[in-house]
Protein backbone atom coordinates (compact mmCIF):
# COMPACT_ATOMS: atom_id res chain seq x y z
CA UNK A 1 17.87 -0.02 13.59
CA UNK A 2 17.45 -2.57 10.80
CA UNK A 3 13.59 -2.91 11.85
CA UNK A 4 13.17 1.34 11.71
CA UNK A 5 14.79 1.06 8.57
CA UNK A 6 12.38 -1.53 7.01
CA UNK A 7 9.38 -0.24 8.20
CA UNK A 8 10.21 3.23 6.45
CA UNK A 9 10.48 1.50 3.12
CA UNK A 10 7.31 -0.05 3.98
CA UNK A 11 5.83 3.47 4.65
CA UNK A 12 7.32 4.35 1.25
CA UNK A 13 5.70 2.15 -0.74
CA UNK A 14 2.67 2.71 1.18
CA UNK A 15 3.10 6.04 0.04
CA UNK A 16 4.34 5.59 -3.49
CA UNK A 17 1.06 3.25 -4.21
CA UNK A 18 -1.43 6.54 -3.39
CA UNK A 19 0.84 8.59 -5.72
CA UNK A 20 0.63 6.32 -8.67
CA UNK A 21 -3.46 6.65 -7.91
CA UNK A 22 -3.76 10.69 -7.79
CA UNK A 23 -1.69 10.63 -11.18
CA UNK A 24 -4.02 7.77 -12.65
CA UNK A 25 -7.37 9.41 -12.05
CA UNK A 26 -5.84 12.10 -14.43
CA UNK A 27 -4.69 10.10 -17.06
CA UNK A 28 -7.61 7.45 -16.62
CA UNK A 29 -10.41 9.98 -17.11
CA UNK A 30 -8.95 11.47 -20.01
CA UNK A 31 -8.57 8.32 -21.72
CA UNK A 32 -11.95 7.34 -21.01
CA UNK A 33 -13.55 11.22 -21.35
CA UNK A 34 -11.87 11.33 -24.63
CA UNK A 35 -13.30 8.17 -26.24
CA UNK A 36 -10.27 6.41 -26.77
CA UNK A 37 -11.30 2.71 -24.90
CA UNK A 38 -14.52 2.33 -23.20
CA UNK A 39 -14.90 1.50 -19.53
CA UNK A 40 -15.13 -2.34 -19.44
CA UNK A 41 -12.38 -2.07 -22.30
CA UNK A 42 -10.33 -0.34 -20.85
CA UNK A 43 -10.46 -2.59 -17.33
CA UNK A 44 -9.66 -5.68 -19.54
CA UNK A 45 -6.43 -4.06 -21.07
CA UNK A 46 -5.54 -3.04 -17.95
CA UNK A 47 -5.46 -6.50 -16.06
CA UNK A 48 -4.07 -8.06 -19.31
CA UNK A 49 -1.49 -5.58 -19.43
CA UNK A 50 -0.26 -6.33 -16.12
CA UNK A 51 -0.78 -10.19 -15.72
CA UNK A 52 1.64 -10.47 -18.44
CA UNK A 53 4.36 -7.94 -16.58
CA UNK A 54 3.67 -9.78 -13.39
CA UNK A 55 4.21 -13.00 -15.54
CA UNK A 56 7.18 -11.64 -17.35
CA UNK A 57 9.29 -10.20 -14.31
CA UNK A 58 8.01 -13.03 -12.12
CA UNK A 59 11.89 -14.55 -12.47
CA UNK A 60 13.19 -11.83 -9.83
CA UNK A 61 11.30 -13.50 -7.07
CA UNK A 62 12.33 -16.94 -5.53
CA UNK A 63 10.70 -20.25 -7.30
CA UNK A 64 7.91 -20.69 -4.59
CA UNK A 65 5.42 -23.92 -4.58
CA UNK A 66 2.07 -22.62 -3.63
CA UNK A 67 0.01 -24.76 -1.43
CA UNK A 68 -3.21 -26.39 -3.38
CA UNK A 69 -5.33 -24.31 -0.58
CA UNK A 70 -3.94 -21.23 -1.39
CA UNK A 71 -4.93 -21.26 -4.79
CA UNK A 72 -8.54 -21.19 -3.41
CA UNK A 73 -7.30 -17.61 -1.05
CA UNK A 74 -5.79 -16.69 -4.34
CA UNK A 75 -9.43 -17.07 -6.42
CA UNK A 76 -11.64 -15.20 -3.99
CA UNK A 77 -9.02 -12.09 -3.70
CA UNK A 78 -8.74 -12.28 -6.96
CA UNK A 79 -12.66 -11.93 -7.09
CA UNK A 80 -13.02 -8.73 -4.67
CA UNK A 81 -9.37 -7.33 -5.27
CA UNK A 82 -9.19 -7.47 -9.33
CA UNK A 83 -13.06 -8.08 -11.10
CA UNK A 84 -15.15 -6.51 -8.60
CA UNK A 85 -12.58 -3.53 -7.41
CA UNK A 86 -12.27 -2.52 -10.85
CA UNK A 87 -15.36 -3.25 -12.74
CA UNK A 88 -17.71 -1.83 -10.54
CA UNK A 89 -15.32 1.74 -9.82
CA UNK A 90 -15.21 2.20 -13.39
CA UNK A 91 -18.69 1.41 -13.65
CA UNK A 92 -19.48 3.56 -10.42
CA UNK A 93 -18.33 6.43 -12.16
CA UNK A 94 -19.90 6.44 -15.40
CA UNK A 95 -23.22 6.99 -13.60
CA UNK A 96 -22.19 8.85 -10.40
CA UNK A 97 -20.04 11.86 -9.82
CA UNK A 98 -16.52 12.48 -8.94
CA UNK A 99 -17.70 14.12 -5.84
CA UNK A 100 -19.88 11.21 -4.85
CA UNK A 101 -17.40 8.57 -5.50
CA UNK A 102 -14.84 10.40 -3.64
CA UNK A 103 -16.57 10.60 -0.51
CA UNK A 104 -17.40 7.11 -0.60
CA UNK A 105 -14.12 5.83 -1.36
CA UNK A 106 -12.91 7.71 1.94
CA UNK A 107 -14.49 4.61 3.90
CA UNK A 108 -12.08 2.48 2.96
CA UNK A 109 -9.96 2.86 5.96
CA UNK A 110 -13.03 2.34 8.19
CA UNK A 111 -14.44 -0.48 7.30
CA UNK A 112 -10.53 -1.92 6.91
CA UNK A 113 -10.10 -1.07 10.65
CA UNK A 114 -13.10 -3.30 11.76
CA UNK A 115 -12.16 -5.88 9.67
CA UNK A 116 -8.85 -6.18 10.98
CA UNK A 117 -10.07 -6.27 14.45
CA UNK A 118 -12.48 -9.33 13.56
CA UNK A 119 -10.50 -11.38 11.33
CA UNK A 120 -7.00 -9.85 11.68
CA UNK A 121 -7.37 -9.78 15.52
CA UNK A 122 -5.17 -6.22 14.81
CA UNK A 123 -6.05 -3.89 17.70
CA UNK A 124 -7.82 -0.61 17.96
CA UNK A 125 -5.90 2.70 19.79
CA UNK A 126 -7.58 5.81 20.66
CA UNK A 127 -4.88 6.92 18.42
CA UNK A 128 -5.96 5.36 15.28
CA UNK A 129 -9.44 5.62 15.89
CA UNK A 130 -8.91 10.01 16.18
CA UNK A 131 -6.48 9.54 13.60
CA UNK A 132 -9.48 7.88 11.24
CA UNK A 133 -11.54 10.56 11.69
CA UNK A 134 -9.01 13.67 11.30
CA UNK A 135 -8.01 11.98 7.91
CA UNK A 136 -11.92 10.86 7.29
CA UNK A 137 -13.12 14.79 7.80
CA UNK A 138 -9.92 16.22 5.59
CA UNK A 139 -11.39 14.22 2.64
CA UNK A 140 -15.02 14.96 3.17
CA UNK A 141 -13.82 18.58 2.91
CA UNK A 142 -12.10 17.70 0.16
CA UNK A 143 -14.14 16.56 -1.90
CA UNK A 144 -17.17 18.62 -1.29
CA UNK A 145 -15.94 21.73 -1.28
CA UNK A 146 -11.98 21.02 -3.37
CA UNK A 147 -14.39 19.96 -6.75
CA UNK A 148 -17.38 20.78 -8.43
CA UNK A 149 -19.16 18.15 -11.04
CA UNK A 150 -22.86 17.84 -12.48
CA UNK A 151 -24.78 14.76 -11.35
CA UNK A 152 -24.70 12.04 -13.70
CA UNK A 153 -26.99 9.89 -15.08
CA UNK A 154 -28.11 7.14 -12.14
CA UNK A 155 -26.30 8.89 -8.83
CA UNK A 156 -28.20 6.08 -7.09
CA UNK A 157 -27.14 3.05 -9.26
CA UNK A 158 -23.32 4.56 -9.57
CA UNK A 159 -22.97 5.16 -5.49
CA UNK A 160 -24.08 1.16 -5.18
CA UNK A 161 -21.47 0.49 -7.57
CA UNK A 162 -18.93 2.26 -5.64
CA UNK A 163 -20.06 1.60 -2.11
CA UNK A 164 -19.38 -2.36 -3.62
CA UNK A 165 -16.41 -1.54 -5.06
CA UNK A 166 -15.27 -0.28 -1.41
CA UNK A 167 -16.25 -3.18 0.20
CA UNK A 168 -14.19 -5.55 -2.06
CA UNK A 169 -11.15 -3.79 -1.53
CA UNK A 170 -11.58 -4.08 1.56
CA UNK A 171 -11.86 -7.81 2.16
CA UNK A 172 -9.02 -7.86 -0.61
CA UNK A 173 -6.78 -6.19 1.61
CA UNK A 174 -7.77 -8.17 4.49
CA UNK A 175 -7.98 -11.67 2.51
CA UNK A 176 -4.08 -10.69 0.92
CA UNK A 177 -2.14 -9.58 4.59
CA UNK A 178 -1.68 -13.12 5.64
CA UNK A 179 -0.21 -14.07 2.10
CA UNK A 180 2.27 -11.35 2.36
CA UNK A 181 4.11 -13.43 4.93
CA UNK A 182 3.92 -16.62 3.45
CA UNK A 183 4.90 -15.75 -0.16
CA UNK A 184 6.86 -13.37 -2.32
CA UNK A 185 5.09 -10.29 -3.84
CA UNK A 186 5.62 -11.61 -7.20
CA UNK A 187 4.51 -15.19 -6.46
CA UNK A 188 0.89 -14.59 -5.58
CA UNK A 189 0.06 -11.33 -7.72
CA UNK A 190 0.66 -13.49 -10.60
CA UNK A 191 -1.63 -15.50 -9.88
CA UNK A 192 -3.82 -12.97 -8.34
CA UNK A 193 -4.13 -11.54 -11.84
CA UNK A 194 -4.17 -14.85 -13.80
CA UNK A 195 -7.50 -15.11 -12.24
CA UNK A 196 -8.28 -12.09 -12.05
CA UNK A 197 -7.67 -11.92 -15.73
CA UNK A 198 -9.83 -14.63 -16.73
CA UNK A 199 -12.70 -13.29 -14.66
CA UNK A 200 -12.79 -10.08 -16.58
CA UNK A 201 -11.98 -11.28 -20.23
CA UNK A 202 -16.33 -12.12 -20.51
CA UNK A 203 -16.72 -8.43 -19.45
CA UNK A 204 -14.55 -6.30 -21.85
CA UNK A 205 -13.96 -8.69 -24.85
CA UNK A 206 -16.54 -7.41 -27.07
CA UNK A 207 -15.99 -4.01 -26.26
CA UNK A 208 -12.31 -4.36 -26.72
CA UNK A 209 -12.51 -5.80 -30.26
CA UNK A 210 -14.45 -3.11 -31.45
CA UNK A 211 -11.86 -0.20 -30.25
CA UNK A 212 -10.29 1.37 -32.61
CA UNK A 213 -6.44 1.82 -32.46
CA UNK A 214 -6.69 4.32 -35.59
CA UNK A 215 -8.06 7.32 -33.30
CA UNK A 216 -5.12 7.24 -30.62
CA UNK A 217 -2.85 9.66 -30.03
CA UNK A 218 0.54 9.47 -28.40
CA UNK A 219 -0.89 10.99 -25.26
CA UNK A 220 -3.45 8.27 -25.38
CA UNK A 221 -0.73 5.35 -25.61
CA UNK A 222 1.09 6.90 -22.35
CA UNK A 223 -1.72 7.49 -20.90
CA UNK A 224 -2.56 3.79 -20.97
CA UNK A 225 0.88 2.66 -20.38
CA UNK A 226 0.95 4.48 -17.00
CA UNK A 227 -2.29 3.11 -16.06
CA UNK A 228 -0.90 -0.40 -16.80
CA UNK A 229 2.46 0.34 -15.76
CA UNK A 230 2.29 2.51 -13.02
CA UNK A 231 -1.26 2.59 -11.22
CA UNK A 232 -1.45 -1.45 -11.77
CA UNK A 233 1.70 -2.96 -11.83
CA UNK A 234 3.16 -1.03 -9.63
CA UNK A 235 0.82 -0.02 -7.14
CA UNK A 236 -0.03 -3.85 -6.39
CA UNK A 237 3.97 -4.45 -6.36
CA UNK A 238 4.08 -1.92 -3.33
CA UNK A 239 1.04 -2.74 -1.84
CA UNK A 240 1.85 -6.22 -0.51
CA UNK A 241 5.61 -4.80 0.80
CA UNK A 242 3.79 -2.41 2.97
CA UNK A 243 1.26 -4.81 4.06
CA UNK A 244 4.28 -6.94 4.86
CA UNK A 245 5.45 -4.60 7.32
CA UNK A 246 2.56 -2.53 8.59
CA UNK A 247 -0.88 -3.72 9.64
CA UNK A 248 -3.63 -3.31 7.24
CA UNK A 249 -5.30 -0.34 8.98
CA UNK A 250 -2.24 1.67 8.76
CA UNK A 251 -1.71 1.10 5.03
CA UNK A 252 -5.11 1.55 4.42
CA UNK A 253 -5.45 4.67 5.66
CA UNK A 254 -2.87 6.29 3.07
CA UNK A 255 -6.36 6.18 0.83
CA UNK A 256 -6.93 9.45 2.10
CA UNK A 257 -3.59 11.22 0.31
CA UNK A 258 -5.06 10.27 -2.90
CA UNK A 259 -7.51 13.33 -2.92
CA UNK A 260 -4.09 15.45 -1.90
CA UNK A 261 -2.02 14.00 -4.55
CA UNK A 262 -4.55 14.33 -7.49
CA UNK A 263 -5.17 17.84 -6.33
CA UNK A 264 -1.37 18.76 -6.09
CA UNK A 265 -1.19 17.08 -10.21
CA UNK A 266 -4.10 19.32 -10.95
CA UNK A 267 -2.35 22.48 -9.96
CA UNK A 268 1.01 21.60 -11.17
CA UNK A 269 -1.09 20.73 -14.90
CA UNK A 270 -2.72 23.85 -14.17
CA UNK A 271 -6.31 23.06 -13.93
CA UNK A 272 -6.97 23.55 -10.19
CA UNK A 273 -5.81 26.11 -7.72
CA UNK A 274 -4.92 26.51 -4.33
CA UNK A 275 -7.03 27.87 -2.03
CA UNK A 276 -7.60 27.95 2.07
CA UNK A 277 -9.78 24.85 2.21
CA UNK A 278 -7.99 22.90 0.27
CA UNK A 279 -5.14 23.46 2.32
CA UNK A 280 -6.50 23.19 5.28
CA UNK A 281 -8.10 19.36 3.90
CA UNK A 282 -4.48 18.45 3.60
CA UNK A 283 -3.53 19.00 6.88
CA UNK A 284 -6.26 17.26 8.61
CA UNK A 285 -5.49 14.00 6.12
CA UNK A 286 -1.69 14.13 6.70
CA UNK A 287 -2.38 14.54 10.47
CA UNK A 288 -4.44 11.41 10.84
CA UNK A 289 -2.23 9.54 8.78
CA UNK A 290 0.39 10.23 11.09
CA UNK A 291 -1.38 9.43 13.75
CA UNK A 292 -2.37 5.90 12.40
CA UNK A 293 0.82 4.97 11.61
CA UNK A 294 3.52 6.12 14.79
CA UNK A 295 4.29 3.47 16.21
CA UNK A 296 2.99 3.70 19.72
CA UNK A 297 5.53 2.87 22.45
CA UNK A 298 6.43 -0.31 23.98
């Protein structure tokens, strides 16, 4: 009972982490449409932001002595999982479209589930692989016929960005499941962002000097604060206690609610609607996520 239980609250936060992303690409966009930091800014006072909440809260946890090795697993996923994951998306989409970054992000799971299978040694059902593709095909229809969006300025350029951006997460979610058992959440994010933090400071420090505080609104500060907060903080708090408890395929695959979620926000702020495609995109995505993660039978 006590296992059902725990893998539930691992499902949760599996769950809660896609939520905080469909709110974020709201509030990130309009922070960024409206001028208020630019992109490589705004990246750098996001990883700042939470390094030092990962820093400050990191008392809650146990006092943990990290092996010097580690510190070496710690670097590279702080490489793909912090600098390249978020430097390259938010570069991705200042030359590509919504649409086109959308679709591409949907790969996620995909290339997660070969991964596994290589370094992972997680093994491949017939369930998960038609589970994949129900969830892969709900997001394609998503996104291609759920939004509409005028090309931008280098499709090619911004796709490369985002198709690299994919990858890294990827490998960061591969390179982070075998820390999950050997350390608390809050003893290797930390230090996940420590690096991560100094790896991005070069990027965004010039452009961050040069914002000015003088044009933001209240809107703008929360907006901000939940990226930092919420989408950050808190989605790579709850990413680690699923991957504890689940196998990296099957949290991986949650990707494919973000579409769902953003498009629910959209509604509910009232600038989307909801139509027959659109609901039948969510049912093909919530049907191959369940399908990924039942637990098939003994």
């Amino acid at each position: 009972m006590k296992q059902i239980n725990v893998r539930i609250w691992a499902l949760i936060a599996a769950f809660g982490v896609q939520l905080l992303y469909g709110l974020n690409y709201t509030f990130a966009k309009d922070v960024l449409a409206d001028g208020f930091l630019s992109p490589l800014a705004f990246v750098l006072v996001r990883v700042a932001g939470a390094t030092a909440l990962f820093w400050l809260f990191s008392f809650v946890g146990p006092k943990e002595k990290i092996e010097r090795k580690d510190f070496v697993t710690f670097f590279f996923a702080a490489v793909f999982g912090v600098a390249i994951n978020m430097l390259l998306f938010i570069k991705g989409l200042k030359y590509t479209t919504p649409i086109h970054a959308s679709v591409i992000v949907t790969i996620t799971p995909i290339l997660v589930l070969v991964l596994s299978s290589f370094y992972l040694k997680e093994k491949i059902t017939s369930m998960k692989i038609v589970g994949v593709l129900l969830a892969f095909v709900g997001a394609i229809v998503l996104t291609i016929y759920g939004k509409s969006a005028l090309p931008g300025d280098n499709v090619t350029l911004g796709n490369l960005f985002i198709l690299i951006n994919v990858i890294a997460y990827s490998i960061y979610i591969i390179i982070i499941k075998k820390l999950t058992y050997k350390y608390h959440p809050f003893t290797f994010i930390k230090w996940l962002f420590l690096f991560g933090l100094i790896l991005v400071i070069p990027f965004g420090y010039n452009e961050l000097i040069e914002t000015n505080l003088d044009h933001f609104t209240p809107y703008a500060y929360f907006a901000v604060g939940f990226v930092v907060v919420g989408a950050t903080f808190g989605t790579f708090m709850l990413n680690p206690l699923a991957l504890k408890h689940l196998k990296a395929s099957t949290v991986s695959i949650f990707i494919y609610m973000q579409p769902v979620i953003a498009g629910i926000f959209a509604i509910v702020m009232g600038s989307d609607s909801l139509t027959s495609v659109k609901l039948l995109a969510s049912v093909l995505i919530f049907s191959g996520v369940y399908l990924v993660t039942k637990k098939p039978k003994s």
